[in-house]
C-alpha atoms as a PDB file:
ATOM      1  CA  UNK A   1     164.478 105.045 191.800  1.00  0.00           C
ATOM      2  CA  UNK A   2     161.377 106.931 191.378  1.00  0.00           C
ATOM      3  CA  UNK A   3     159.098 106.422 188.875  1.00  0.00           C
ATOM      4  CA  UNK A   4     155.710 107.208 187.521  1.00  0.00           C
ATOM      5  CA  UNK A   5     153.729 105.311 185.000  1.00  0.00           C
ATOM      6  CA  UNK A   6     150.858 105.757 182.269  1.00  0.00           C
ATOM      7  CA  UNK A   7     149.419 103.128 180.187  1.00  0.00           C
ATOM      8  CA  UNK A   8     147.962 103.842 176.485  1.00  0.00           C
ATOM      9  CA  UNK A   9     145.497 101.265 176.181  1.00  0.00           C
ATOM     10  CA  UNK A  10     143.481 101.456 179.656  1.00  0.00           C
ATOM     11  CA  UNK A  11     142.224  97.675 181.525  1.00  0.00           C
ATOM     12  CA  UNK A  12     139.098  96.279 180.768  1.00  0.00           C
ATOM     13  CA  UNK A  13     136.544  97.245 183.350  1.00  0.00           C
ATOM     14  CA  UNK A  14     135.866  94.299 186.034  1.00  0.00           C
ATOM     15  CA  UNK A  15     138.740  92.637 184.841  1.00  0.00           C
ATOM     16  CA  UNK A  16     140.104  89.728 187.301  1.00  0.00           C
ATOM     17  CA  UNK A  17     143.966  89.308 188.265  1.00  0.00           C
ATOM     18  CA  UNK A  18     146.720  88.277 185.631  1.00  0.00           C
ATOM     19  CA  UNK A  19     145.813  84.369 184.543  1.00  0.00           C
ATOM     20  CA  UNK A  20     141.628  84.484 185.295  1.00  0.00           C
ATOM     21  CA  UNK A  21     139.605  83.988 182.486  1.00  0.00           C
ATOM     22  CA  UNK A  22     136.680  86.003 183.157  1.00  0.00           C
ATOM     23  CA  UNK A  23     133.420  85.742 180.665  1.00  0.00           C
ATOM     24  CA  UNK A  24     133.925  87.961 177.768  1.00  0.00           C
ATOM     25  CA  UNK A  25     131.918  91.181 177.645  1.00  0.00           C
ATOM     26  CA  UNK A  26     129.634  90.570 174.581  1.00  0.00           C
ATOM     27  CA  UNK A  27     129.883  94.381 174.062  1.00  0.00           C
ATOM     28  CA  UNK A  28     134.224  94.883 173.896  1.00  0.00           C
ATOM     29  CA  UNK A  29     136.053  94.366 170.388  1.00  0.00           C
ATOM     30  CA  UNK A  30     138.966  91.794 170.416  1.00  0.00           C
ATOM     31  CA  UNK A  31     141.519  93.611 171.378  1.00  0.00           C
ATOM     32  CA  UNK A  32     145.156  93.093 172.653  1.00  0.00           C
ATOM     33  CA  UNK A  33     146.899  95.545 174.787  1.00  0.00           C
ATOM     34  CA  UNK A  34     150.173  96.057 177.539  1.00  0.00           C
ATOM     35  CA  UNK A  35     150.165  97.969 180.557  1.00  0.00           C
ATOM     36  CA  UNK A  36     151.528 100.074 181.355  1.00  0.00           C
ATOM     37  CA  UNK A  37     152.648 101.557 177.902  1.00  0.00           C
ATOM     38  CA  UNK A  38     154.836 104.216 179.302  1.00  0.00           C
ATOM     39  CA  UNK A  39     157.140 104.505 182.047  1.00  0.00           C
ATOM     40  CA  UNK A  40     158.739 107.531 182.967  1.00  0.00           C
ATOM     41  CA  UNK A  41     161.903 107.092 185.804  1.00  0.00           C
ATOM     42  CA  UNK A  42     163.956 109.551 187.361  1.00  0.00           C
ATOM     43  CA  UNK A  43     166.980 107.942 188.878  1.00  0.00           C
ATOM     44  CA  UNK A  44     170.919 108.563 188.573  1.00  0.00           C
ATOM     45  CA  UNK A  45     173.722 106.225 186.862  1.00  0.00           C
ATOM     46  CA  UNK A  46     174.138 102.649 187.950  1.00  0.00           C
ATOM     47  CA  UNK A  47     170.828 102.170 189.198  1.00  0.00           C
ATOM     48  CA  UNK A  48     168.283  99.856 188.612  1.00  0.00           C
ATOM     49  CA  UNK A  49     164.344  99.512 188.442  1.00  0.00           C
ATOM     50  CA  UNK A  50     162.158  96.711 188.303  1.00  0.00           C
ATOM     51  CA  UNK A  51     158.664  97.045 186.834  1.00  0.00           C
ATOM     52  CA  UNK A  52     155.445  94.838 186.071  1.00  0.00           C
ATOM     53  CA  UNK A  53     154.446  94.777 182.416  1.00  0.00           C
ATOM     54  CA  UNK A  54     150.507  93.604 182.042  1.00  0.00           C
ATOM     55  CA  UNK A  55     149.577  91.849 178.683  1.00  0.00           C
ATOM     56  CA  UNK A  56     145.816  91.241 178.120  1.00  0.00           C
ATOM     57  CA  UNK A  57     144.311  89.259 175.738  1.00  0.00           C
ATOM     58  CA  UNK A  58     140.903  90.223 175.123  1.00  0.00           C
ATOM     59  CA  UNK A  59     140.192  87.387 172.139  1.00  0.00           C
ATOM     60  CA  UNK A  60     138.911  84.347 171.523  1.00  0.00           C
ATOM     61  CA  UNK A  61     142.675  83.131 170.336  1.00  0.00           C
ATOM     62  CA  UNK A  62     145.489  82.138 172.437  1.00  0.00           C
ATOM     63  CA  UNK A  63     148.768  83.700 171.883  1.00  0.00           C
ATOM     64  CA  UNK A  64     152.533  83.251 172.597  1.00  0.00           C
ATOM     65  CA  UNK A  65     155.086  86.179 172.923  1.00  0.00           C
ATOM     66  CA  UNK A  66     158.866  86.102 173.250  1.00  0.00           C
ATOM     67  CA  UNK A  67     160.389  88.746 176.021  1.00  0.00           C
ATOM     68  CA  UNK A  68     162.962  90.687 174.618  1.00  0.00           C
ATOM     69  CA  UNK A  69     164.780  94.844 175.185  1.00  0.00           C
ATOM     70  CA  UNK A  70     165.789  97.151 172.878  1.00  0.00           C
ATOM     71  CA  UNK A  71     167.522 100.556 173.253  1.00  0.00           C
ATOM     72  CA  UNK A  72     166.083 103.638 171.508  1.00  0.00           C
ATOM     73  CA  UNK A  73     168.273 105.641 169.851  1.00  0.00           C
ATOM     74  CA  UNK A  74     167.864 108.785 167.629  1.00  0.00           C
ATOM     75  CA  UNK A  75     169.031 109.204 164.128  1.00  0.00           C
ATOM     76  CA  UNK A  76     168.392 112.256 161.951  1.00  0.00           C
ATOM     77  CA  UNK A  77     165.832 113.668 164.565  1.00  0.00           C
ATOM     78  CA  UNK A  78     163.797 110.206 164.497  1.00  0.00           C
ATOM     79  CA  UNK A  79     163.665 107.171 166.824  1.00  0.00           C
ATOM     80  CA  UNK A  80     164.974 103.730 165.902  1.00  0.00           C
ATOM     81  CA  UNK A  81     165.196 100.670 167.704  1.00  0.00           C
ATOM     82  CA  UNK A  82     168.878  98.877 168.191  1.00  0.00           C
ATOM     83  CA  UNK A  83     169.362  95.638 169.595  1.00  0.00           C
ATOM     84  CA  UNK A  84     170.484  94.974 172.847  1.00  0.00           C
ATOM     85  CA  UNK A  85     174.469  95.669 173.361  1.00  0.00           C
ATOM     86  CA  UNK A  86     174.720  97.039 169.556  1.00  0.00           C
ATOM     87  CA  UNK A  87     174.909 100.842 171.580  1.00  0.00           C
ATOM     88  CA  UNK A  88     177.921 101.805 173.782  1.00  0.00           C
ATOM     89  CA  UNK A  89     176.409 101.363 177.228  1.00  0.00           C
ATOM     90  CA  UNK A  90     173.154  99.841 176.177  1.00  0.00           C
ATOM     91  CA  UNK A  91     170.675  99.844 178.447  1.00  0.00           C
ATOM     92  CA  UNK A  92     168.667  97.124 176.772  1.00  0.00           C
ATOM     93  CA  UNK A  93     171.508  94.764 177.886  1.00  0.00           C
ATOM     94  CA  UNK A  94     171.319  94.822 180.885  1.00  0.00           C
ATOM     95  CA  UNK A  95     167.697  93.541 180.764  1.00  0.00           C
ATOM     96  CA  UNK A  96     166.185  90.977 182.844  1.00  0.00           C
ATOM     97  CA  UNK A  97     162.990  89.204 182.814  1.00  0.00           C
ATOM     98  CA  UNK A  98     161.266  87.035 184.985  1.00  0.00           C
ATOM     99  CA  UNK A  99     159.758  85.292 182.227  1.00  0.00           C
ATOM    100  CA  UNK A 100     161.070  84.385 178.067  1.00  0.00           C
ATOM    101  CA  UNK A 101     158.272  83.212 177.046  1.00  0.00           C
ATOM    102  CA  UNK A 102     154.618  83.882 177.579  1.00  0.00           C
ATOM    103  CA  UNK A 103     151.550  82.490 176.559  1.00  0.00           C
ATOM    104  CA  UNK A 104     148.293  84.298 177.634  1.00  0.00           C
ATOM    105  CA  UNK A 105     144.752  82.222 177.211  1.00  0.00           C
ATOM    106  CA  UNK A 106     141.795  83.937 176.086  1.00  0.00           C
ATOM    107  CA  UNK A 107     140.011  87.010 177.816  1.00  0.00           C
ATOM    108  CA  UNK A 108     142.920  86.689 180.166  1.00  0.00           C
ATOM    109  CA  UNK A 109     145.797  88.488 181.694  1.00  0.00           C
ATOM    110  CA  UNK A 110     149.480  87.781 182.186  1.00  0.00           C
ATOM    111  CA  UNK A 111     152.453  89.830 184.169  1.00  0.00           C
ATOM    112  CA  UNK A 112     155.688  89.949 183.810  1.00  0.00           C
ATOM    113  CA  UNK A 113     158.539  91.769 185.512  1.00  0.00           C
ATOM    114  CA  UNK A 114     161.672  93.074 183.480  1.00  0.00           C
ATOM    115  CA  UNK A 115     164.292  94.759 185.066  1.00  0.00           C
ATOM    116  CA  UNK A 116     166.813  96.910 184.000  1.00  0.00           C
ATOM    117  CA  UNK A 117     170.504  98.563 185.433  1.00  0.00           C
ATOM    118  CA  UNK A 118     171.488 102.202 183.994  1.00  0.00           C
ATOM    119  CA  UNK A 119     175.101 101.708 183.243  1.00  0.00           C
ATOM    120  CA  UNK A 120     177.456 104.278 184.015  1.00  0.00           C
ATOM    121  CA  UNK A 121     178.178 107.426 181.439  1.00  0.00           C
ATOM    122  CA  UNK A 122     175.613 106.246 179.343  1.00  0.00           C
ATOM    123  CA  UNK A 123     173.765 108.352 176.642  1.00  0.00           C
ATOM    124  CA  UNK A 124     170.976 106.576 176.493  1.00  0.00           C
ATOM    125  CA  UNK A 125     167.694 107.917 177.990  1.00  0.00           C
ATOM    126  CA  UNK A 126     165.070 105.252 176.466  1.00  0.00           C
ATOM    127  CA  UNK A 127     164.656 101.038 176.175  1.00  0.00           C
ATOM    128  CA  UNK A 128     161.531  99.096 174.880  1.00  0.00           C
ATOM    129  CA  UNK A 129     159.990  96.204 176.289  1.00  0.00           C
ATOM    130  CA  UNK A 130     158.812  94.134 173.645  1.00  0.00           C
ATOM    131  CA  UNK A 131     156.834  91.600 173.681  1.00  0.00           C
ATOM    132  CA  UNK A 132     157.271  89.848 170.531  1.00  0.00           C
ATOM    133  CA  UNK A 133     154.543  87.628 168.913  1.00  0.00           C
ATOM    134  CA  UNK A 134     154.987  83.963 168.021  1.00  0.00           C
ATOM    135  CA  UNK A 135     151.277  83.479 166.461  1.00  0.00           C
ATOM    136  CA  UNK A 136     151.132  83.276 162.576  1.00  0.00           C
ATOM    137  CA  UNK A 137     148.120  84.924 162.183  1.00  0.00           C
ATOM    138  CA  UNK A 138     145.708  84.853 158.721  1.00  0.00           C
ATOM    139  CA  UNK A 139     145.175  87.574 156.564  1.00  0.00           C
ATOM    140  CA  UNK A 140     142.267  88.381 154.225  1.00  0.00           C
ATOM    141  CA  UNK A 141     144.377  86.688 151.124  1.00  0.00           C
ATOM    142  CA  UNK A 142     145.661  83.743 153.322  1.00  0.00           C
ATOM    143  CA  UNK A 143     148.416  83.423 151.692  1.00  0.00           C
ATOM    144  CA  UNK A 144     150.498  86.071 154.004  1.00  0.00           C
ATOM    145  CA  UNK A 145     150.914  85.261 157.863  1.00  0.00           C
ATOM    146  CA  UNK A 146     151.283  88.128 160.346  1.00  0.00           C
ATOM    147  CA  UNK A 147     152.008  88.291 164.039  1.00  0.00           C
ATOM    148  CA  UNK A 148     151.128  90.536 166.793  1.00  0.00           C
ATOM    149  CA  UNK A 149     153.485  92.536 168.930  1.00  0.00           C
ATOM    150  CA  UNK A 150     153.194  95.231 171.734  1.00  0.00           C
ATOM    151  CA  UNK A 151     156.022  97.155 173.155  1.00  0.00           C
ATOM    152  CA  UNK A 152     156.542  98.924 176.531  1.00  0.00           C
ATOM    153  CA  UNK A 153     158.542 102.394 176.076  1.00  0.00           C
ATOM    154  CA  UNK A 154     160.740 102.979 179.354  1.00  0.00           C
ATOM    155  CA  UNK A 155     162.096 106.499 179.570  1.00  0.00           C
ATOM    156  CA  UNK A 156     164.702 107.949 182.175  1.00  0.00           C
ATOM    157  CA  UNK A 157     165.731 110.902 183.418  1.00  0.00           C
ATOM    158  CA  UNK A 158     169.182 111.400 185.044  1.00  0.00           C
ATOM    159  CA  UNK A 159     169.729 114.918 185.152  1.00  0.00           C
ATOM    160  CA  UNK A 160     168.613 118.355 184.887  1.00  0.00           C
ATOM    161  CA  UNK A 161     169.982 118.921 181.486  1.00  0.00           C
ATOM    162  CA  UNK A 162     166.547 119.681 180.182  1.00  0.00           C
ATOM    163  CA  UNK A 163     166.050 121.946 177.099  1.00  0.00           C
ATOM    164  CA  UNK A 164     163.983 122.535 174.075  1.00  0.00           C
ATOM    165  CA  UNK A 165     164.629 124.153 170.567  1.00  0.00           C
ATOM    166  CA  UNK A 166     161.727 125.626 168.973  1.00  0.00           C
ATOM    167  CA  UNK A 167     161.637 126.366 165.549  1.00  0.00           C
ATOM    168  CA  UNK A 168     159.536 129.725 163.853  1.00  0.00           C
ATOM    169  CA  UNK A 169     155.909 129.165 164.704  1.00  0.00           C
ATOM    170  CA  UNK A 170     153.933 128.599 161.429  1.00  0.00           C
ATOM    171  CA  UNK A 171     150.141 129.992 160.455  1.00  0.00           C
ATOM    172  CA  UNK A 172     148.566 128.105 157.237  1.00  0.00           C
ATOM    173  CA  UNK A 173     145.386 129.668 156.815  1.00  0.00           C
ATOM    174  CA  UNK A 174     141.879 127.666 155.878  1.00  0.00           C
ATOM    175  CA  UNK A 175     140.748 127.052 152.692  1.00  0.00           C
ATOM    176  CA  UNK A 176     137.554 124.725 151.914  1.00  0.00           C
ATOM    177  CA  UNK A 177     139.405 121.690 152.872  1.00  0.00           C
ATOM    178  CA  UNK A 178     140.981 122.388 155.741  1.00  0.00           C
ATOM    179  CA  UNK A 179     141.298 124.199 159.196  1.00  0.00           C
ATOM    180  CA  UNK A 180     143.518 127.115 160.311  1.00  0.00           C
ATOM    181  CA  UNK A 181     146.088 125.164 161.379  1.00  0.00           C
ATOM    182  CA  UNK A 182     149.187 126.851 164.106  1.00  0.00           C
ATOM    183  CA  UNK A 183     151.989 124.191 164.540  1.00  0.00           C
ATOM    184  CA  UNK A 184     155.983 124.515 165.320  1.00  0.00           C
ATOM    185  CA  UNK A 185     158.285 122.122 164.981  1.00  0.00           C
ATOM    186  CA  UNK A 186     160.373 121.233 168.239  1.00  0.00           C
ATOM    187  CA  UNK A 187     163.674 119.803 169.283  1.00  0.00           C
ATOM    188  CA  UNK A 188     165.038 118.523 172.585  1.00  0.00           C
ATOM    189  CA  UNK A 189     168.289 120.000 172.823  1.00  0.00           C
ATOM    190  CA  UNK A 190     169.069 118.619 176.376  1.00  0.00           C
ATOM    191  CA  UNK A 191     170.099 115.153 177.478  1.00  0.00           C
ATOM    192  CA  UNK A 192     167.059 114.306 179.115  1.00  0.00           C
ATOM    193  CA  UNK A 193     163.053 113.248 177.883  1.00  0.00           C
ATOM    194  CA  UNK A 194     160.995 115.568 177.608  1.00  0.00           C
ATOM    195  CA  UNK A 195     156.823 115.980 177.654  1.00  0.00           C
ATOM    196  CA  UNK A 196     156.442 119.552 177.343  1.00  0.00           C
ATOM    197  CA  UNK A 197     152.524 120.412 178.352  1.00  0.00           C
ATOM    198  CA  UNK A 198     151.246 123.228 175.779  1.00  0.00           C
ATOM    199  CA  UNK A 199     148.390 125.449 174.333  1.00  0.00           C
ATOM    200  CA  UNK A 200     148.000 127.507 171.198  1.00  0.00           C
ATOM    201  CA  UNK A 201     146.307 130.958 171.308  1.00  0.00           C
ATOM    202  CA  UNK A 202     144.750 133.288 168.946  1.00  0.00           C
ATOM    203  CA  UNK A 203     144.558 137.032 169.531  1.00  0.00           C
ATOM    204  CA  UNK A 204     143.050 139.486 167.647  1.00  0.00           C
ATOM    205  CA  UNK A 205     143.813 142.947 166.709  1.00  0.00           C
ATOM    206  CA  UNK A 206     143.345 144.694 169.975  1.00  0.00           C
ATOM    207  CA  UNK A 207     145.073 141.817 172.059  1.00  0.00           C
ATOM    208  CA  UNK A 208     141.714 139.929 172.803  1.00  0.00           C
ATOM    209  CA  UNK A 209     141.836 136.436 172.971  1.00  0.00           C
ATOM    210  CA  UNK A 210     139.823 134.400 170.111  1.00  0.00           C
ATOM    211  CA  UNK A 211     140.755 130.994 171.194  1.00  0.00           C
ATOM    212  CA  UNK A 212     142.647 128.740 173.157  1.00  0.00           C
ATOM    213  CA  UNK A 213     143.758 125.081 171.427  1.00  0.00           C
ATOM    214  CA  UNK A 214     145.290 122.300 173.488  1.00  0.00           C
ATOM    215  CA  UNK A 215     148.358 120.922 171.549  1.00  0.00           C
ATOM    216  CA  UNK A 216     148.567 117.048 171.877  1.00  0.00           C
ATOM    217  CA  UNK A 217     151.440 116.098 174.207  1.00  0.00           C
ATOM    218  CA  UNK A 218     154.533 114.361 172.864  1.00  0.00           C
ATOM    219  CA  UNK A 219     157.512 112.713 174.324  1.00  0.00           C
ATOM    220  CA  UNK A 220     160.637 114.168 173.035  1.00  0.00           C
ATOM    221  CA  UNK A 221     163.833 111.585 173.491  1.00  0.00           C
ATOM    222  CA  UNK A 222     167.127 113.614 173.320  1.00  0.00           C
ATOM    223  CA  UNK A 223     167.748 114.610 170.274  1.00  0.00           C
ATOM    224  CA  UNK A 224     164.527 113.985 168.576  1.00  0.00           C
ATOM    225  CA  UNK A 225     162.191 116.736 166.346  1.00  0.00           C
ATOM    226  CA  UNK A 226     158.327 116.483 166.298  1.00  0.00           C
ATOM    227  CA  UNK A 227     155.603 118.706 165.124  1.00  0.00           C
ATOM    228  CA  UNK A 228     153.627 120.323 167.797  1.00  0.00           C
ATOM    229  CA  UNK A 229     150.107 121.405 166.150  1.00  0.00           C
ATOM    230  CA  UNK A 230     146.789 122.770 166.627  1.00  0.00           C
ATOM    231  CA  UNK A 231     143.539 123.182 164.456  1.00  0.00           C
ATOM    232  CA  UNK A 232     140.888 126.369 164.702  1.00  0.00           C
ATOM    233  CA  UNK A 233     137.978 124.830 163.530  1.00  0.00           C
ATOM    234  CA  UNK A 234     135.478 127.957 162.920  1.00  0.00           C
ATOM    235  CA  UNK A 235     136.420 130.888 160.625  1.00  0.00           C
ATOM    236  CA  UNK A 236     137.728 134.194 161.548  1.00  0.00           C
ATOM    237  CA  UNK A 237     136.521 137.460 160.502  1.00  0.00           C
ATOM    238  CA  UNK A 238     138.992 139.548 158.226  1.00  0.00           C
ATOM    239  CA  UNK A 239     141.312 141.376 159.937  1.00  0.00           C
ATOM    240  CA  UNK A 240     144.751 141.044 161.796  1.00  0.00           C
ATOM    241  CA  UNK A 241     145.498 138.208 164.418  1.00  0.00           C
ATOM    242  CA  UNK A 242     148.615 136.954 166.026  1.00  0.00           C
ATOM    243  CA  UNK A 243     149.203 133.439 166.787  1.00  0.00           C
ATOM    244  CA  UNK A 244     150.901 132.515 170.028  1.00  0.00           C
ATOM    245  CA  UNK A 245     152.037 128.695 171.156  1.00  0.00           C
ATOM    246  CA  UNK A 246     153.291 128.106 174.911  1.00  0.00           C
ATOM    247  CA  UNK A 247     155.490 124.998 175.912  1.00  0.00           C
ATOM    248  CA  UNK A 248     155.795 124.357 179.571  1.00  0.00           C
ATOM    249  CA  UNK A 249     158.083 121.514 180.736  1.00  0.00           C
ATOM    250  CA  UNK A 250     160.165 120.643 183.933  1.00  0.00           C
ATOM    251  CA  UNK A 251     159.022 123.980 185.067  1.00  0.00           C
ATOM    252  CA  UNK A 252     160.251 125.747 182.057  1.00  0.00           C
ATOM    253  CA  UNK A 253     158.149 128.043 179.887  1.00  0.00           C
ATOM    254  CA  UNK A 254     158.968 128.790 175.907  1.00  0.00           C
ATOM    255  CA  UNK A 255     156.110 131.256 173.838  1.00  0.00           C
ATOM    256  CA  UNK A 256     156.303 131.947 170.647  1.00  0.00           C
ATOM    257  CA  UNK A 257     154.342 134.028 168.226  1.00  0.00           C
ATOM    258  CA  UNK A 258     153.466 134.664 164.574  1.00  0.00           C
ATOM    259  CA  UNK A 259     151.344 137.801 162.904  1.00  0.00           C
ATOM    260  CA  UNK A 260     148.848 136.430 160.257  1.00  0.00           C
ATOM    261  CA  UNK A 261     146.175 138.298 158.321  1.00  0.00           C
ATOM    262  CA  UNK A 262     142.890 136.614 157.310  1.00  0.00           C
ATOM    263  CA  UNK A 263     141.715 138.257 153.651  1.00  0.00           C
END
């Protein structure tokens, strides 16, 4: 199965291989972070992929974590998390790793390898990895323990059944507390994931373009609704403008546009 993979929280520069204990740069915050945080696979039913989870541990504490899967499912246009075989065809149940339990030592790395079997005619298109802390960890009124956990998101895509729904593309205009803001709310229609690549634009009255706004990308699970925004930050002259947002995914294109006046 192919697969590509991009982490959230990037490695800490010169770090050594999972298990060294390199000195502590004097100059990083404690931190705590799993790589990669994302994996995107393309595949078909009944096949499996294998793939190395990194867990650093850039603190002065040594911590314990419990391996375990979930499958993501949508409700209501959101995500939830369902435990493993509590889904027809759960993907999560099929999970194995080559490790239960892992403790990783200060300023130090650990791997470990989970693998997972699509079963056949399933619905799902997303498991997490989770690795689950065992540390009770103080809080500022130590009376209340807290632990730490980290999960890996693990998306696949098994056909081309890939579409989005956009909803009417929205203007709010500034006022002294806030920016212009363009957003549209979006949902993924299809059966597959989705992270649609897009841009906002803002013409005038003669069809000149004013500005061009990145929109943050977002993952869209089948099924699930997000917000796709974008913020102007100076002010407009008066006058007549037309807002226009572009989506492009899985070499699909969807535009949509709004008139707006600025008084």
């Amino acid at each position: 199965m192919a697969q590509s993979a991009a982490a959230a929280a990037s490695a800490q520069a010169g770090q050594a291989g999972p298990g060294a204990s390199p000195a502590p740069a004097t100059n990083v915050p404690p931190s705590i972070s799993l790589s990669p945080a994302v994996i995107m696979a393309r595949g078909a039913f009944g096949q499996g992929l294998t793939q190395t989870l990194t867990l650093t541990n850039n603190t002065s504490l040594e911590f314990a974590f419990e391996l375990q899967a979930e499958d993501v499912v949508i409700k209501d246009g959101k995500r939830i998390f369902v435990a493993a075989g509590e889904t027809a065809n759960s993907i999560a149940s099929s999970a194995v790793f080559s490790q239960k339990l892992v403790i990783v030592k200060p300023h130090s790395s650990s791997s470990v390898d989970v693998r997972l079997t699509l079963p056949a005619d399933t619905k799902l298109r997303a498991v997490v990895a989770i690795f689950h802390g065992t540390n009770k960890l103080p809080t500022s009124t130590s009376s209340v323990g807290m632990t730490a956990s980290l999960g890996a998101l693990i998306t696949f895509n098994l056909s081309d059944n890939v579409k989005l729904q956009p909803e009417a593309l929205r203007v709010a205009p500034a006022s002294e507390s806030s920016n212009l803001t363009i957003s549209q709310w979006v949902t993924n229609v299809g059966t597959e994931p989705v992270l649609p690549d897009g841009m906002a634009v803002l013409l005038n009255d003669k069809g000149s373009l004013v500005s061009k706004i990145p929109l943050s990308a977002q993952r869209l699970l089948p099924g699930e609704r997000l917000e796709f925004s974008a913020e102007y930050p100076d002010q407009l002259q008066r006058g007549d403008y037309k807002a226009m947002c572009t989506l492009q995914f899985e070499g699909k294109t969807l535009t949509s546009d709004a008139p707006f006046n600025v008084r």
